[in-house]
C-alpha atoms as a PDB file:
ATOM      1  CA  UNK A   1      40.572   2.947 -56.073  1.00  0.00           C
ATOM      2  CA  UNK A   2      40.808   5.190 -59.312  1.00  0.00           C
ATOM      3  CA  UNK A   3      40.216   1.372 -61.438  1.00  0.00           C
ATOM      4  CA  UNK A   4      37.825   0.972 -59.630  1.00  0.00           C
ATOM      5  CA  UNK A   5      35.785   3.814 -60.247  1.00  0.00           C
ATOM      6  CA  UNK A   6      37.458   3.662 -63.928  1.00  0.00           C
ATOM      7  CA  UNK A   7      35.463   0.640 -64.391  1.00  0.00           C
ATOM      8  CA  UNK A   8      32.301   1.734 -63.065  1.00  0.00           C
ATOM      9  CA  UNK A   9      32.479   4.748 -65.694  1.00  0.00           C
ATOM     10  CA  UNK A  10      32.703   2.495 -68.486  1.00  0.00           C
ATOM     11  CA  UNK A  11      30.416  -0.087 -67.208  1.00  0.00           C
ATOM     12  CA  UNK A  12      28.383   0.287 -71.002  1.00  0.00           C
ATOM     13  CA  UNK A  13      31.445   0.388 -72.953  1.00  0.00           C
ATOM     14  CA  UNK A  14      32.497  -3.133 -74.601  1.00  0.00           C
ATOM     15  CA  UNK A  15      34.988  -1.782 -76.658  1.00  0.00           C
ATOM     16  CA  UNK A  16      38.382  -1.072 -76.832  1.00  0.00           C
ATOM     17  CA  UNK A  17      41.121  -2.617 -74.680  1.00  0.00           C
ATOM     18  CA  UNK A  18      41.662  -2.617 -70.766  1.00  0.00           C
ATOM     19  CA  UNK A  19      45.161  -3.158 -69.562  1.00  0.00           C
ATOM     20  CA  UNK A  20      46.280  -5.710 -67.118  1.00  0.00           C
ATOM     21  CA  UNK A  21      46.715  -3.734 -64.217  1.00  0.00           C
ATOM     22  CA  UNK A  22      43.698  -2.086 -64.651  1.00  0.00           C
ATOM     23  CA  UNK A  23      42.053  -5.283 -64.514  1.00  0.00           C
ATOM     24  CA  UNK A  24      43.393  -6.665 -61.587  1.00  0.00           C
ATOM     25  CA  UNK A  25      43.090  -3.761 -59.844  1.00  0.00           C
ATOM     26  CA  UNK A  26      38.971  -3.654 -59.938  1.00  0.00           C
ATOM     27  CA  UNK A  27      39.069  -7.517 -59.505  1.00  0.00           C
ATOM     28  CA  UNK A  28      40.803  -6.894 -55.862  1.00  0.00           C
ATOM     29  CA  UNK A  29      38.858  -3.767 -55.110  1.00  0.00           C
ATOM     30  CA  UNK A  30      35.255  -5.672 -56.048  1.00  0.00           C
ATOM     31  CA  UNK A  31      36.925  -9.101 -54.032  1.00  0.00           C
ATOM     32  CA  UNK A  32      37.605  -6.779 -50.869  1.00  0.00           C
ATOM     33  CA  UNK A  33      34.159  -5.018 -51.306  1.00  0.00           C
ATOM     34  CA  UNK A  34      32.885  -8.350 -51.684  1.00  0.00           C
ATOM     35  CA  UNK A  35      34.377  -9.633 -48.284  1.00  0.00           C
ATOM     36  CA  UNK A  36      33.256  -6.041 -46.454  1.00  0.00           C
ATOM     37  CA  UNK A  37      29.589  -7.342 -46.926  1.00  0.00           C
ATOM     38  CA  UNK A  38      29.913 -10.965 -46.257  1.00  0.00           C
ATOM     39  CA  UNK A  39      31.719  -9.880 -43.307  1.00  0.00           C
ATOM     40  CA  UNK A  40      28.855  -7.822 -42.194  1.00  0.00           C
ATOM     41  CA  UNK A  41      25.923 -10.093 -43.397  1.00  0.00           C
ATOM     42  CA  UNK A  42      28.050 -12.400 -41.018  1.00  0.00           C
ATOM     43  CA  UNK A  43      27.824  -9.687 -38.151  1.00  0.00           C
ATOM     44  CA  UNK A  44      24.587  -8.371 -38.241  1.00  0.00           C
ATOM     45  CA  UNK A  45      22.744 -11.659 -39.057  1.00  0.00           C
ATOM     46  CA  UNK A  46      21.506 -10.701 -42.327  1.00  0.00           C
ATOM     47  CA  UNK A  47      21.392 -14.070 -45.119  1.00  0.00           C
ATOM     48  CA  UNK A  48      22.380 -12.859 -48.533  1.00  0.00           C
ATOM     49  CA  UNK A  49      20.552  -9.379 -48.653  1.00  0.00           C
ATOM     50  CA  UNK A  50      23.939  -7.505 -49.115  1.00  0.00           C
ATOM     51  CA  UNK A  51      26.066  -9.797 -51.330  1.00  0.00           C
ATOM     52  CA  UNK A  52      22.680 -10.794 -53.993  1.00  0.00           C
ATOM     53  CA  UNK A  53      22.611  -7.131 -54.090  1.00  0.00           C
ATOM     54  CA  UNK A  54      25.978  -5.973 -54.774  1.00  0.00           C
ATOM     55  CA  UNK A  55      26.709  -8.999 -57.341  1.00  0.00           C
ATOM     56  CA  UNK A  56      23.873  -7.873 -59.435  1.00  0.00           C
ATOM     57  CA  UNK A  57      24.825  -4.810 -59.729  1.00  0.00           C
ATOM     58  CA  UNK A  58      28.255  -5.431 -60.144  1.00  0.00           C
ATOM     59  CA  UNK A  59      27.333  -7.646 -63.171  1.00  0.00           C
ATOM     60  CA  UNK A  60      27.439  -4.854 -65.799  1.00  0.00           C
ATOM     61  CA  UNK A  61      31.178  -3.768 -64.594  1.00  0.00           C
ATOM     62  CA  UNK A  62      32.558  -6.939 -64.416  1.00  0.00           C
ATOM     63  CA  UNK A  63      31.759  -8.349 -67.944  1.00  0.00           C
ATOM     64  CA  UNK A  64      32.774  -5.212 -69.692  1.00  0.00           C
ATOM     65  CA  UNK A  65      35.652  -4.956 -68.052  1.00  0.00           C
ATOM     66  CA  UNK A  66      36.135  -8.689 -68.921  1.00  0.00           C
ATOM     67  CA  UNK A  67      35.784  -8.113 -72.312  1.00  0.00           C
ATOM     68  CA  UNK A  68      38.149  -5.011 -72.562  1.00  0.00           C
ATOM     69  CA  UNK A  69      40.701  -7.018 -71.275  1.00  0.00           C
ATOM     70  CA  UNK A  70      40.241 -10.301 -73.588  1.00  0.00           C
ATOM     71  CA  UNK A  71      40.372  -7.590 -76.002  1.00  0.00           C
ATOM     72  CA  UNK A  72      43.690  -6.497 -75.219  1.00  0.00           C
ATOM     73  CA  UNK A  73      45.141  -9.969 -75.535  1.00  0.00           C
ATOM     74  CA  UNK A  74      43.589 -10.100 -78.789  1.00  0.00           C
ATOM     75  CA  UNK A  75      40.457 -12.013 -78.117  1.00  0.00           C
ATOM     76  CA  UNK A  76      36.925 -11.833 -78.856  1.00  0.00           C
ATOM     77  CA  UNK A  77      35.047 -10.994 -75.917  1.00  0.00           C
ATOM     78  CA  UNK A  78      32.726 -14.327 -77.126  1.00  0.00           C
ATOM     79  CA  UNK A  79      35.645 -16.038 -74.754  1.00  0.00           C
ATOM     80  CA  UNK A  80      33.782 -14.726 -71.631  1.00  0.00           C
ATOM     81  CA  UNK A  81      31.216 -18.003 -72.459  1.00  0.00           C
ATOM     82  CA  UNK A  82      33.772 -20.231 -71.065  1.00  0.00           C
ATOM     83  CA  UNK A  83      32.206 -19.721 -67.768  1.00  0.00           C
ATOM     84  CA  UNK A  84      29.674 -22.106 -68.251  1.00  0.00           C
ATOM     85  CA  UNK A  85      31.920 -24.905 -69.016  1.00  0.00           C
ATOM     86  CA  UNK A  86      32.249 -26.334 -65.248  1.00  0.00           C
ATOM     87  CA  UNK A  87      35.804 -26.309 -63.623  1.00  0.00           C
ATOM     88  CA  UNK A  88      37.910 -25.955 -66.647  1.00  0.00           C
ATOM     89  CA  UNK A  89      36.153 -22.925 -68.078  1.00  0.00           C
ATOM     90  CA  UNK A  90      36.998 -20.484 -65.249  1.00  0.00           C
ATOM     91  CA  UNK A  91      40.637 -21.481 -64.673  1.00  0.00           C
ATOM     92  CA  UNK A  92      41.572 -21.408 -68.857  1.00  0.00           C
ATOM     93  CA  UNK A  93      39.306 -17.947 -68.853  1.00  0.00           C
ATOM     94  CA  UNK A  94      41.460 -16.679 -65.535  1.00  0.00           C
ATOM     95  CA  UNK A  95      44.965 -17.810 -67.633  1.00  0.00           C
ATOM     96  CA  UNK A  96      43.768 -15.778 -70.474  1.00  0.00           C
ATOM     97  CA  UNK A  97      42.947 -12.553 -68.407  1.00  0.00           C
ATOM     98  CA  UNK A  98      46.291 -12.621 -66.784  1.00  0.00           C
ATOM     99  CA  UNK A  99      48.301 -12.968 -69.753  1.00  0.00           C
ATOM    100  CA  UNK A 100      50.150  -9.921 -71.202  1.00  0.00           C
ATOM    101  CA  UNK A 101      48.208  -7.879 -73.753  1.00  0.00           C
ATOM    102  CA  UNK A 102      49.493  -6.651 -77.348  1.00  0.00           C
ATOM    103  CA  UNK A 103      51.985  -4.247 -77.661  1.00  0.00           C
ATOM    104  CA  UNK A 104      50.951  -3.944 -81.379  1.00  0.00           C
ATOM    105  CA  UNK A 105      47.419  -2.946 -82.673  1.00  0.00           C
ATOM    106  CA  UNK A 106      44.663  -4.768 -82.779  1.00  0.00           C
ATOM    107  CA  UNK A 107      41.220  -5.038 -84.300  1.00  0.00           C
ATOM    108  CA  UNK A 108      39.601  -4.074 -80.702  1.00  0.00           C
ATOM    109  CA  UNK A 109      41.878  -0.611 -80.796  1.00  0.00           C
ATOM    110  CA  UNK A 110      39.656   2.529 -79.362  1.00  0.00           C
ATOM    111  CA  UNK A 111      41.147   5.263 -77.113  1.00  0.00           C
ATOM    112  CA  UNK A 112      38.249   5.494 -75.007  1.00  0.00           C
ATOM    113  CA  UNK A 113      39.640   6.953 -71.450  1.00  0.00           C
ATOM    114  CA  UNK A 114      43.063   6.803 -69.284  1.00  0.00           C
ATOM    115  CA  UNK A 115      42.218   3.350 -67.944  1.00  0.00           C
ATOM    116  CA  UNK A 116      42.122   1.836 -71.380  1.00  0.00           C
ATOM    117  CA  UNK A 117      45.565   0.103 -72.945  1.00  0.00           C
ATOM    118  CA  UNK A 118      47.515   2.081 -75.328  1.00  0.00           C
END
């Protein structure tokens, strides 16, 4: 849960590098989060009030946090526009995100907080 909140904390902060794990870790948290309100939009007979709302908000997290990490693998956070490219986009985008980041500095190197890659 610490990612999670990690995340949240640098929700306005585009630079510097996020590892892997730290990654992952808010994309499971915000998918299970995600499910929690489907699951009771489902229950309580409520269309789309919970989920519209939460994704919105959720917005600002999830691209920074997107961009941190292409960051660590040594890419521009620009990369993030292959979501628009039906299909393909996502899947390439999701390859890049899981590979391993640089051990070595890079041009996106910025201690920002404990989440961030070394």
């Amino acid at each position: 849960m610490t990612w999670y909140w990690l995340a949240w904390k640098l929700c306005l902060t585009f630079d510097g590098r996020a590892s892997r794990k730290a990654f992952w870790m808010f994309f499971l948290i915000n998918l299970c989060v995600g499910g929690i309100l489907l699951f009771c939009e489902f229950i309580f007979k409520i269309h789309w009030a919970f989920d519209v709302i939460y994704s919105c908000v959720n917005l600002l997290p999830t691209l920074a946090i997107t961009i941190r990490r292409l960051h660590d693998t040594g890419r521009s956070g620009w990369w993030t526009l292959l979501l628009f490219l039906p299909g393909i986009g996502v899947l390439v985008l999701l390859i890049m995100l899981a590979q391993s980041g640089s051990k070595e500095a890079n041009i996106y190197d910025l201690q920002v907080s404990e989440g961030i890659a070394k």
